[in-house]
PDB file of N, CA and C in Angstrom:
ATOM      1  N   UNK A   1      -4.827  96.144-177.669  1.00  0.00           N
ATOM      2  CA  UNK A   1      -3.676  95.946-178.525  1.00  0.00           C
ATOM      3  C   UNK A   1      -2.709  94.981-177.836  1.00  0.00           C
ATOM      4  N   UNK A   2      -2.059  93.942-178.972  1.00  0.00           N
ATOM      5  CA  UNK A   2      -0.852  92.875-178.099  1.00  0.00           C
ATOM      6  C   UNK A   2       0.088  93.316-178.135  1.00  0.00           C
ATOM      7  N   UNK A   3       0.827  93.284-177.292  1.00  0.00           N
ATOM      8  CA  UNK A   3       2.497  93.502-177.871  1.00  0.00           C
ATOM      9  C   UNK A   3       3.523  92.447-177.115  1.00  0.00           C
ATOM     10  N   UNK A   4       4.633  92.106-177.873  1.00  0.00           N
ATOM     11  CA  UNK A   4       4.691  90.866-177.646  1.00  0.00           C
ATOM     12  C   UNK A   4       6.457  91.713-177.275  1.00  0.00           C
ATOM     13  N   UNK A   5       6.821  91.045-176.271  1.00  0.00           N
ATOM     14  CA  UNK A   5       8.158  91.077-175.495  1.00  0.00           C
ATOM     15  C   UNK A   5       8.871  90.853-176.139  1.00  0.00           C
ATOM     16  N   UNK A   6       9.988  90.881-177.314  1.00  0.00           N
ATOM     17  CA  UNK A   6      11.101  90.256-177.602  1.00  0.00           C
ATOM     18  C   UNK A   6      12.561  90.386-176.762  1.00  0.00           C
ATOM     19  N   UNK A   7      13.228  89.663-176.723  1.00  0.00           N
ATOM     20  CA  UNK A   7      14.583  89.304-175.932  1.00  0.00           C
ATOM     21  C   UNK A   7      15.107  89.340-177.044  1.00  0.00           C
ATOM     22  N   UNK A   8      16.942  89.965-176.814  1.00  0.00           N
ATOM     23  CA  UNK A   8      17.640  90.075-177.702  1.00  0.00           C
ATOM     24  C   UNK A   8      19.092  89.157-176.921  1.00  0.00           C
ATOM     25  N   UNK A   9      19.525  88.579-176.973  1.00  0.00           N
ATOM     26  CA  UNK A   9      20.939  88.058-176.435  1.00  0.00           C
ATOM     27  C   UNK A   9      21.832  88.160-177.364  1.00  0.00           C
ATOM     28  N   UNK A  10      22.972  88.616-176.796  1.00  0.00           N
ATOM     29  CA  UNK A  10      24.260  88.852-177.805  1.00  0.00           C
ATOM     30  C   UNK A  10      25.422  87.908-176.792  1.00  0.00           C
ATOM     31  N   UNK A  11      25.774  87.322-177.689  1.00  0.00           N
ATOM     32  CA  UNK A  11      26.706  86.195-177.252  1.00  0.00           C
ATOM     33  C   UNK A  11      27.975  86.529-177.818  1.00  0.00           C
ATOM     34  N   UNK A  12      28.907  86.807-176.821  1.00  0.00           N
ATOM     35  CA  UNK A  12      30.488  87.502-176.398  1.00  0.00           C
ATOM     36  C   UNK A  12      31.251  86.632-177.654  1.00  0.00           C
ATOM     37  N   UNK A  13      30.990  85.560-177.829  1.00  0.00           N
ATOM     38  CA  UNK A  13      31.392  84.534-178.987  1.00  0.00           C
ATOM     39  C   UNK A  13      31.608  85.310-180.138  1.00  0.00           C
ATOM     40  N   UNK A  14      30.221  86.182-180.900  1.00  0.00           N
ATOM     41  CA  UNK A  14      29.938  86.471-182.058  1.00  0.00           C
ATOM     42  C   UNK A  14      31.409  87.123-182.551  1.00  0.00           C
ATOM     43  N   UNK A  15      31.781  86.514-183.766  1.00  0.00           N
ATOM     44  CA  UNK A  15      32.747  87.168-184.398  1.00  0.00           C
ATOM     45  C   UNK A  15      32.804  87.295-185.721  1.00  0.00           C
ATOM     46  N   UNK A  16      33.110  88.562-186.509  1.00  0.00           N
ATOM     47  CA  UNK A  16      32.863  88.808-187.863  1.00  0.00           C
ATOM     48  C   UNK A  16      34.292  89.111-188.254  1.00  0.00           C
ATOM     49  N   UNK A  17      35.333  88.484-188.928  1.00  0.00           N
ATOM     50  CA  UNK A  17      36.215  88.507-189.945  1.00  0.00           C
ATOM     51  C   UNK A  17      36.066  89.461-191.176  1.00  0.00           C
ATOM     52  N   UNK A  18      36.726  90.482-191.517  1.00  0.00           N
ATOM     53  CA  UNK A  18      36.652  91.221-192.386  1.00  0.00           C
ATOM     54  C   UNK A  18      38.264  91.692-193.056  1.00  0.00           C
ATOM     55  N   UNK A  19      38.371  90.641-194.453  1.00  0.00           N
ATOM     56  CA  UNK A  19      39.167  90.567-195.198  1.00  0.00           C
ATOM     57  C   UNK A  19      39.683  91.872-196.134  1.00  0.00           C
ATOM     58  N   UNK A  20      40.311  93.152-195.201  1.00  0.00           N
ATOM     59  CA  UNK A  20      40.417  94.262-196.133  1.00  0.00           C
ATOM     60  C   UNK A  20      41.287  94.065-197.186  1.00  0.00           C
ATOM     61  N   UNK A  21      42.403  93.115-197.042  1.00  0.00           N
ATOM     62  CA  UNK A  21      43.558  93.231-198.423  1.00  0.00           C
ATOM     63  C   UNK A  21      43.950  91.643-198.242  1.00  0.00           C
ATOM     64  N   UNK A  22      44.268  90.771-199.692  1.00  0.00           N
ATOM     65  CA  UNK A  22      44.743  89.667-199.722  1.00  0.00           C
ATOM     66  C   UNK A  22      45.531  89.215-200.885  1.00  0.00           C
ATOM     67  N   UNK A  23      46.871  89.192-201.005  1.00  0.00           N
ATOM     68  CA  UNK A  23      47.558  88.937-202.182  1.00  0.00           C
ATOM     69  C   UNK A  23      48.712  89.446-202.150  1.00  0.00           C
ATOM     70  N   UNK A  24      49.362  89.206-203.676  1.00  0.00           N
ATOM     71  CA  UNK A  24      50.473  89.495-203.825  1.00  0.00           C
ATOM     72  C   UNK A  24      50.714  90.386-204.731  1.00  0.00           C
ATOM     73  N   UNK A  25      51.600  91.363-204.417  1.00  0.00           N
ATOM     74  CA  UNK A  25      51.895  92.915-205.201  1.00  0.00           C
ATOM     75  C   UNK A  25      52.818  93.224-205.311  1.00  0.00           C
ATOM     76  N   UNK A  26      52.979  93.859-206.918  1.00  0.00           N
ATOM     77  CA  UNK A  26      54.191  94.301-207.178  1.00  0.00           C
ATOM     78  C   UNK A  26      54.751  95.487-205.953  1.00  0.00           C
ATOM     79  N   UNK A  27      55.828  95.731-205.757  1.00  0.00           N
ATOM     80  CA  UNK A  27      56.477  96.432-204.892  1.00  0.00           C
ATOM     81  C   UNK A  27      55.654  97.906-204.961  1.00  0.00           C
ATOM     82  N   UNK A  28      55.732  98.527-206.520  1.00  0.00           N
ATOM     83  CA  UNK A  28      54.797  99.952-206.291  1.00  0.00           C
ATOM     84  C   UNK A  28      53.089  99.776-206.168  1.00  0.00           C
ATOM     85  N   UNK A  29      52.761  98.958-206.052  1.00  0.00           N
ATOM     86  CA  UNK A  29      51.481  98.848-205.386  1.00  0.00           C
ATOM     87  C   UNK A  29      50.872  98.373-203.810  1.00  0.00           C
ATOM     88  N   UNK A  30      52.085  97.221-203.870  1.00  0.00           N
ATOM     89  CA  UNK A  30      51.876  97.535-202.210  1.00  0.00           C
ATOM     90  C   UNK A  30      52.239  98.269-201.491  1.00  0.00           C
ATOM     91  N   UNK A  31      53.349  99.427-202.056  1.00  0.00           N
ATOM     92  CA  UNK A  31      53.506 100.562-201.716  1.00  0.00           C
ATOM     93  C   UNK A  31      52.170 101.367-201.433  1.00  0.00           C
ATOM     94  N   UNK A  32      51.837 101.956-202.246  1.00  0.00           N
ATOM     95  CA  UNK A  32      50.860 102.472-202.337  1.00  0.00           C
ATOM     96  C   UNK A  32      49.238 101.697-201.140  1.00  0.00           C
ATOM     97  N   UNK A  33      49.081 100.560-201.058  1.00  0.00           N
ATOM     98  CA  UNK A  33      48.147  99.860-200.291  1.00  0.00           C
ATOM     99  C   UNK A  33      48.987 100.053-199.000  1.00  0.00           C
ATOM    100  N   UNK A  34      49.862 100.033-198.304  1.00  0.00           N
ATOM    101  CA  UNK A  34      50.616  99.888-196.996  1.00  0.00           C
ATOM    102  C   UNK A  34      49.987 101.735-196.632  1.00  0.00           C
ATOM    103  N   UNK A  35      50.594 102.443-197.835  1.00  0.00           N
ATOM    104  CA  UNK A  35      50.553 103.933-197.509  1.00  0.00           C
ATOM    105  C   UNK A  35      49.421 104.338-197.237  1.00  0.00           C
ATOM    106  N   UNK A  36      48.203 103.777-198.209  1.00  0.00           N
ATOM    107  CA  UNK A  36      46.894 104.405-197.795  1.00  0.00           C
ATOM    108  C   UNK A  36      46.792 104.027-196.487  1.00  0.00           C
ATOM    109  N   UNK A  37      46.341 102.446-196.117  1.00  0.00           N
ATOM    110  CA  UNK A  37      46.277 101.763-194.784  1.00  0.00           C
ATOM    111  C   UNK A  37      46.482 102.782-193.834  1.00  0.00           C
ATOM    112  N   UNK A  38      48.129 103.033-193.794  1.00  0.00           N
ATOM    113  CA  UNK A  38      48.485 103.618-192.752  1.00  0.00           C
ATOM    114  C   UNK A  38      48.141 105.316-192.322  1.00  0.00           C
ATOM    115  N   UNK A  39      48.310 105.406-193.255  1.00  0.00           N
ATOM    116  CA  UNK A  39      47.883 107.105-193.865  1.00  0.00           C
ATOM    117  C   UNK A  39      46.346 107.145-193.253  1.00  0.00           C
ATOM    118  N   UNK A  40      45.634 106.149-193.087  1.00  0.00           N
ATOM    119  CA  UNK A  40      43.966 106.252-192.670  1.00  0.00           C
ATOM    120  C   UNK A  40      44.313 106.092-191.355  1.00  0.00           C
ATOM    121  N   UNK A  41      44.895 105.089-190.822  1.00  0.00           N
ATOM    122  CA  UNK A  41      45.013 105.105-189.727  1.00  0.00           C
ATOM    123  C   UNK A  41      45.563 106.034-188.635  1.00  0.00           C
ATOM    124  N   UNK A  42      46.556 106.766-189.153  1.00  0.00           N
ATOM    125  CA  UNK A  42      47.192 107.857-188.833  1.00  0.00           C
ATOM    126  C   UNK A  42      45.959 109.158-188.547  1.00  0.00           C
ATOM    127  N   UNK A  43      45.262 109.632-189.632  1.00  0.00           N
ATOM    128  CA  UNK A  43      44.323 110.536-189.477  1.00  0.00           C
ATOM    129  C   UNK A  43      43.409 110.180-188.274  1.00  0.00           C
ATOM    130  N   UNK A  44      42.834 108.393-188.769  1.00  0.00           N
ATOM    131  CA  UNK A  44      41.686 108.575-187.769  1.00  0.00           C
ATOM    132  C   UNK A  44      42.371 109.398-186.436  1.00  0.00           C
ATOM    133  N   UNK A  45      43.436 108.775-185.572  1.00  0.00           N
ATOM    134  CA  UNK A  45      44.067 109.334-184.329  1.00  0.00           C
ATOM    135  C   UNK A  45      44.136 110.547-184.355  1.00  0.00           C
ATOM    136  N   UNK A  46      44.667 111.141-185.536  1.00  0.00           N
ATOM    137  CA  UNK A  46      44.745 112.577-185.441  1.00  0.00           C
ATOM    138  C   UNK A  46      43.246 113.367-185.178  1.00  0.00           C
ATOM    139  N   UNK A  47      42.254 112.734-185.888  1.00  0.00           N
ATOM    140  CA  UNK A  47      40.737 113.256-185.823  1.00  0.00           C
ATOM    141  C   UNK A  47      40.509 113.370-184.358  1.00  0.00           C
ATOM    142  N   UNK A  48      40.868 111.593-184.051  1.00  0.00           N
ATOM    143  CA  UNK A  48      39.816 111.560-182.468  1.00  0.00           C
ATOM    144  C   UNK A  48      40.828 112.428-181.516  1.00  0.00           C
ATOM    145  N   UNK A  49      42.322 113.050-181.857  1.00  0.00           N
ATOM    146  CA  UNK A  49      43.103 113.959-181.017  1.00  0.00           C
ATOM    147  C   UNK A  49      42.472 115.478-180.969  1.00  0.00           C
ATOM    148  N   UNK A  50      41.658 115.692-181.927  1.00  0.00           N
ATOM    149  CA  UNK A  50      41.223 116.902-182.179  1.00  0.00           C
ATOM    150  C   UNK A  50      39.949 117.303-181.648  1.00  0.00           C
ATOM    151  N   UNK A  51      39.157 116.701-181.711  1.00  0.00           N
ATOM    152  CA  UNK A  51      38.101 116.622-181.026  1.00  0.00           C
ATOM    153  C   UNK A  51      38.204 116.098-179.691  1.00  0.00           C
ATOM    154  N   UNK A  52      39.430 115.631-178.836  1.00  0.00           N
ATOM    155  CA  UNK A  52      39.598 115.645-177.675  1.00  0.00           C
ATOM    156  C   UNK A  52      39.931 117.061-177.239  1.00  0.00           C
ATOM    157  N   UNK A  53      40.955 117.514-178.030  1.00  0.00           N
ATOM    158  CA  UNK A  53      40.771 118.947-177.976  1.00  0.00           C
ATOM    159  C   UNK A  53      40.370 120.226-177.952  1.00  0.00           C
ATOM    160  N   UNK A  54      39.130 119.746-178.884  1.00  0.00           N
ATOM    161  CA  UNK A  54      37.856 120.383-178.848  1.00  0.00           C
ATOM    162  C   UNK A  54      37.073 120.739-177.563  1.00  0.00           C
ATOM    163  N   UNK A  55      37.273 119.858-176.660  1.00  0.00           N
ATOM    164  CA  UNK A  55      36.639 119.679-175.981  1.00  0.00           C
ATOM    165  C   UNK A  55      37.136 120.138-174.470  1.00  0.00           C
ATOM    166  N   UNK A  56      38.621 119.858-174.492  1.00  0.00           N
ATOM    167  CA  UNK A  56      39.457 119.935-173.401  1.00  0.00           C
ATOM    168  C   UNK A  56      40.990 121.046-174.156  1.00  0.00           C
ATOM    169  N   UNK A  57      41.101 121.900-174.263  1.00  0.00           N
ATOM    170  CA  UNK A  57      42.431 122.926-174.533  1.00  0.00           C
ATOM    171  C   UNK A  57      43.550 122.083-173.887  1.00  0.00           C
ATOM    172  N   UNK A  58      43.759 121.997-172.781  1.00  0.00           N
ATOM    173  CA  UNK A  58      44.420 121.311-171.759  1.00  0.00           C
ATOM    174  C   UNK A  58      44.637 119.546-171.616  1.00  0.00           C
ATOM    175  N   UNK A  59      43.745 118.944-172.429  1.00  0.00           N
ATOM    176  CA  UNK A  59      43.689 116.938-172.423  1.00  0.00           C
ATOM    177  C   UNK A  59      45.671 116.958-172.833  1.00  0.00           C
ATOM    178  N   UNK A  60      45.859 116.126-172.198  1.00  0.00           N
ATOM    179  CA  UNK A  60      47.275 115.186-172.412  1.00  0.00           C
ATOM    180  C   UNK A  60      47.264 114.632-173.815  1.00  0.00           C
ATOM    181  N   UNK A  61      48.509 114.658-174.745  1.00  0.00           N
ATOM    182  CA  UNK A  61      48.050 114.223-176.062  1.00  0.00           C
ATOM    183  C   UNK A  61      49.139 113.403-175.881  1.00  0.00           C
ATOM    184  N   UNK A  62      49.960 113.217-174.758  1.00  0.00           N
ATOM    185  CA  UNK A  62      51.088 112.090-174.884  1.00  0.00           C
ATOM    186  C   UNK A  62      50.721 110.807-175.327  1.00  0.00           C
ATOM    187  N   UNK A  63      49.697 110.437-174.909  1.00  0.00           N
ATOM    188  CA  UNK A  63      49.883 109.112-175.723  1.00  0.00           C
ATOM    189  C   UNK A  63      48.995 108.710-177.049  1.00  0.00           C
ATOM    190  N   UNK A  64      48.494 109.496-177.296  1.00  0.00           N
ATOM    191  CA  UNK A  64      48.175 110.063-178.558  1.00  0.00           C
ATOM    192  C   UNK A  64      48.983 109.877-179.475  1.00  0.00           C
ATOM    193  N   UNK A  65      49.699 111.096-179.088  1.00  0.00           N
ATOM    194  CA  UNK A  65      51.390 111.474-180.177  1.00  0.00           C
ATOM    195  C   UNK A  65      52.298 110.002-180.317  1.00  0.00           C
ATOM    196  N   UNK A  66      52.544 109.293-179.094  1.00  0.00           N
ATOM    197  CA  UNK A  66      52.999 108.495-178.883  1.00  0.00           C
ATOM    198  C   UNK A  66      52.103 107.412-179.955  1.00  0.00           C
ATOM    199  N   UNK A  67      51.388 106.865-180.144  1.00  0.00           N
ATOM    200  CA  UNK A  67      50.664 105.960-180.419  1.00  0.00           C
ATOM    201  C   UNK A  67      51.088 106.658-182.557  1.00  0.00           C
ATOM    202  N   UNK A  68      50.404 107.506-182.870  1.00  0.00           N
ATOM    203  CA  UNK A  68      51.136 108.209-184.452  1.00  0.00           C
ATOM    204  C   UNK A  68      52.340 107.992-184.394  1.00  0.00           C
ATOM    205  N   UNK A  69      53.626 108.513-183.244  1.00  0.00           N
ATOM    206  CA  UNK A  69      55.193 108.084-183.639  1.00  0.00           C
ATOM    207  C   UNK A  69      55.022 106.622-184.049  1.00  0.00           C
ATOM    208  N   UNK A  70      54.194 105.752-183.372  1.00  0.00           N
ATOM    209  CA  UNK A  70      54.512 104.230-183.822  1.00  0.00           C
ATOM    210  C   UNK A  70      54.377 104.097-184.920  1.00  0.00           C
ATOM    211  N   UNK A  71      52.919 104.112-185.504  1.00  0.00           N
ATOM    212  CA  UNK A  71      52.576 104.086-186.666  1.00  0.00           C
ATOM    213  C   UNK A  71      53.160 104.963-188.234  1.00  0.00           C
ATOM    214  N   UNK A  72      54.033 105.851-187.402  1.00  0.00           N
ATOM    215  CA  UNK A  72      54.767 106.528-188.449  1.00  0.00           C
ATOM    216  C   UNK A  72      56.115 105.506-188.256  1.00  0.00           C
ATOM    217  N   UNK A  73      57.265 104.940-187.355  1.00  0.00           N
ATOM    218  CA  UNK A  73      58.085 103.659-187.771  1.00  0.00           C
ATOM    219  C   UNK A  73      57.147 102.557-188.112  1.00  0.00           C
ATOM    220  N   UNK A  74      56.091 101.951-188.005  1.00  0.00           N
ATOM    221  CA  UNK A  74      55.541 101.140-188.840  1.00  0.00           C
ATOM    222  C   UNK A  74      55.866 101.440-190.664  1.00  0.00           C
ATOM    223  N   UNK A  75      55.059 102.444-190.734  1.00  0.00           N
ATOM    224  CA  UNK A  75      55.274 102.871-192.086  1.00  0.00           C
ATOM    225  C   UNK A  75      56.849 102.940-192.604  1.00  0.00           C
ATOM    226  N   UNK A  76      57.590 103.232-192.226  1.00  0.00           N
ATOM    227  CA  UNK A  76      59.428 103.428-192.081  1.00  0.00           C
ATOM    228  C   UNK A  76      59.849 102.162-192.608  1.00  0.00           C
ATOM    229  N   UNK A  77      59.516 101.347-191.367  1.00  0.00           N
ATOM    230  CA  UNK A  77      59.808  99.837-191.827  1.00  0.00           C
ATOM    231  C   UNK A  77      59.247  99.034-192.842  1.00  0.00           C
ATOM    232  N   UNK A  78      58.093  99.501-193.346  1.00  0.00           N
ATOM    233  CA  UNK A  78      56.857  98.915-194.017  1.00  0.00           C
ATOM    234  C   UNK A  78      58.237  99.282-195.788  1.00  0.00           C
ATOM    235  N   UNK A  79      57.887 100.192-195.752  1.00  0.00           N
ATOM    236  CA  UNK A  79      58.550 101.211-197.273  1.00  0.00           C
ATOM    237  C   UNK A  79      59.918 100.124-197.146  1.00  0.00           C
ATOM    238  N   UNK A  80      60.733 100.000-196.087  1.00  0.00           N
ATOM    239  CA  UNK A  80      62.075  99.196-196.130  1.00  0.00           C
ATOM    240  C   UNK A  80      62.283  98.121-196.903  1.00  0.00           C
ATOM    241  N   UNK A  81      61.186  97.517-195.947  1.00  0.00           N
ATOM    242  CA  UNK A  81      61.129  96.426-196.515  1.00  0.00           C
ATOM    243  C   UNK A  81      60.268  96.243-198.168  1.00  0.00           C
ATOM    244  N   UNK A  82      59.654  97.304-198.520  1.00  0.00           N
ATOM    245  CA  UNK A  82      59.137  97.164-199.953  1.00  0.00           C
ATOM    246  C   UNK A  82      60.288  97.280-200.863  1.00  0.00           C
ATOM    247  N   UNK A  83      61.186  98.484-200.224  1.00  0.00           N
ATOM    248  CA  UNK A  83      62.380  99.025-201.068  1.00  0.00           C
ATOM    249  C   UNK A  83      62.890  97.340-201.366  1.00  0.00           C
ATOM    250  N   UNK A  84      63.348  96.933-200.527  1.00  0.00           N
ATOM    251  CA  UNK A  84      64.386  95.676-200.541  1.00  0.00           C
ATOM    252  C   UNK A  84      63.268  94.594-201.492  1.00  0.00           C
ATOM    253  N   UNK A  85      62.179  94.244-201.722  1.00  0.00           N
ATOM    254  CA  UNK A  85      61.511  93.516-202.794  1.00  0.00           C
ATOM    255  C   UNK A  85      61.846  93.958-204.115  1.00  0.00           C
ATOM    256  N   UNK A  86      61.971  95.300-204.136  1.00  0.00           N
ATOM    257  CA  UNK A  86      62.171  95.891-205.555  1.00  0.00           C
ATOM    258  C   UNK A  86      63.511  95.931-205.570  1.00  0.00           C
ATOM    259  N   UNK A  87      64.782  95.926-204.707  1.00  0.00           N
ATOM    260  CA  UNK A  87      65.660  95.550-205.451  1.00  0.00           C
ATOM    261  C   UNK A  87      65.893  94.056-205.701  1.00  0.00           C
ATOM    262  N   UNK A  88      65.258  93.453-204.981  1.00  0.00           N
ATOM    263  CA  UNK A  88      65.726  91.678-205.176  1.00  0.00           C
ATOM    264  C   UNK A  88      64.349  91.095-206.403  1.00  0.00           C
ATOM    265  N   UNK A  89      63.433  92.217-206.996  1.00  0.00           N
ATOM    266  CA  UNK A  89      62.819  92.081-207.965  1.00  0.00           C
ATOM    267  C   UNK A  89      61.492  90.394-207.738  1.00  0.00           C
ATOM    268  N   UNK A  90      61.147  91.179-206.414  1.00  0.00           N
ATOM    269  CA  UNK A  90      60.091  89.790-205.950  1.00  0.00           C
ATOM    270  C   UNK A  90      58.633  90.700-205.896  1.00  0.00           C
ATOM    271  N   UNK A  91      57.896  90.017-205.073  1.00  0.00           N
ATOM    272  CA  UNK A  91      56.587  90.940-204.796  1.00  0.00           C
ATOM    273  C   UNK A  91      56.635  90.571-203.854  1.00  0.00           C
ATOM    274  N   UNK A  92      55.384  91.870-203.377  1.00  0.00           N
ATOM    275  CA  UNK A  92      54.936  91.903-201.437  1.00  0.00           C
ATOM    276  C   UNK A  92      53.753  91.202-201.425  1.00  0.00           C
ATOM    277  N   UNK A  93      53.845  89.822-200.112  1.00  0.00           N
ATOM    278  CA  UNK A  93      52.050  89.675-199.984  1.00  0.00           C
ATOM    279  C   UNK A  93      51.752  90.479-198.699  1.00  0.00           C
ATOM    280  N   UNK A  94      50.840  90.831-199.012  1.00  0.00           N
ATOM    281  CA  UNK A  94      49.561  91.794-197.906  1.00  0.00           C
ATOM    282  C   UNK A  94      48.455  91.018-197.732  1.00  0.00           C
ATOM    283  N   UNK A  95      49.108  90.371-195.861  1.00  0.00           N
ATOM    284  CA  UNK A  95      47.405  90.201-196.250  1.00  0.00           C
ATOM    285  C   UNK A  95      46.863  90.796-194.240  1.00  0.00           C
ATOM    286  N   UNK A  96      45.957  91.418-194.609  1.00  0.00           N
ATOM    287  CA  UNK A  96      45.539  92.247-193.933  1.00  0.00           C
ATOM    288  C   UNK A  96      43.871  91.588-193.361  1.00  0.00           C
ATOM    289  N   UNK A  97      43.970  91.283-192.269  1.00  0.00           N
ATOM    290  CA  UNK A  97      42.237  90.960-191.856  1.00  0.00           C
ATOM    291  C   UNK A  97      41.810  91.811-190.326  1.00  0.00           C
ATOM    292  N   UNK A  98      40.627  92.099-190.351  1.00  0.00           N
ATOM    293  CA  UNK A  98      40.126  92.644-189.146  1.00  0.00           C
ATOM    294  C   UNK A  98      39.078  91.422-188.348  1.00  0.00           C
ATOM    295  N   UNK A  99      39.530  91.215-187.238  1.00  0.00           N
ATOM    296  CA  UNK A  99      38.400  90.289-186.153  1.00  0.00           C
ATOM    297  C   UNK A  99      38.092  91.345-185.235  1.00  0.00           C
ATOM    298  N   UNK A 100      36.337  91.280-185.627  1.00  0.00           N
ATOM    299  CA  UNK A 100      35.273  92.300-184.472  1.00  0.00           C
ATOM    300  C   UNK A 100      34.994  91.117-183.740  1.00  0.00           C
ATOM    301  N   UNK A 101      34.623  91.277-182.322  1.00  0.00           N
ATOM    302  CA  UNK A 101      34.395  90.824-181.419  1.00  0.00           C
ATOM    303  C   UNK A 101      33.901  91.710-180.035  1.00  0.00           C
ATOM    304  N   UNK A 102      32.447  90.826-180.183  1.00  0.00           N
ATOM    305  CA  UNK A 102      31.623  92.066-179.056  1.00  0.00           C
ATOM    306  C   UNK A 102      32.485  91.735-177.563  1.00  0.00           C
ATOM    307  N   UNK A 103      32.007  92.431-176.963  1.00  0.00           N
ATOM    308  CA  UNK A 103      32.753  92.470-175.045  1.00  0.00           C
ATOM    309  C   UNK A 103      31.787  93.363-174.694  1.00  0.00           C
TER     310      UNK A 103
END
């Protein structure tokens, strides 16, 4: 039987762009798109805090907690500034992209 060697190289370069949100929104919808966003992001931390816990009773959650306080004034400021579109009767653009990049 042959079997033939393949080589795989991954080059540190490779980068994939992933366009989650792009445009312009009335104030109660980019409401709503800012909130989910953040609202996901918030959990994931809370998840991977829990299952650190799981694991350890005792793990440090300071910077954990620390890292959610941010993202909860993100959100603070986020709503502020939506409030203030809807009174000056404009729209919000969102535009939101993710760059993966191997290391």
């Amino acid at each position: 039987m042959f079997q033939q060697k393949i080589k795989i190289m991954v080059a540190k370069e490779i980068n994939q762009f992933i366009q989650i949100v792009n445009g312009n929104f009335p104030p109660f919808e980019a409401s709503d798109i800012l909130n989910e966003l953040i609202r996901s992001r918030i959990n994931y931390h809370k998840i991977q805090m829990l299952k650190m816990w799981e694991g350890n009773h005792h793990f440090d959650s300071k910077e954990w907690n620390k890292e959610i306080e941010n993202m909860m004034m993100e959100k603070t400021q986020a709503l502020a500034l939506i409030a203030k579109a809807k009174e000056e009767g404009l729209k919000v653009e969102i535009v939101g992209n993710i760059e993966v990049r191997l290391s």
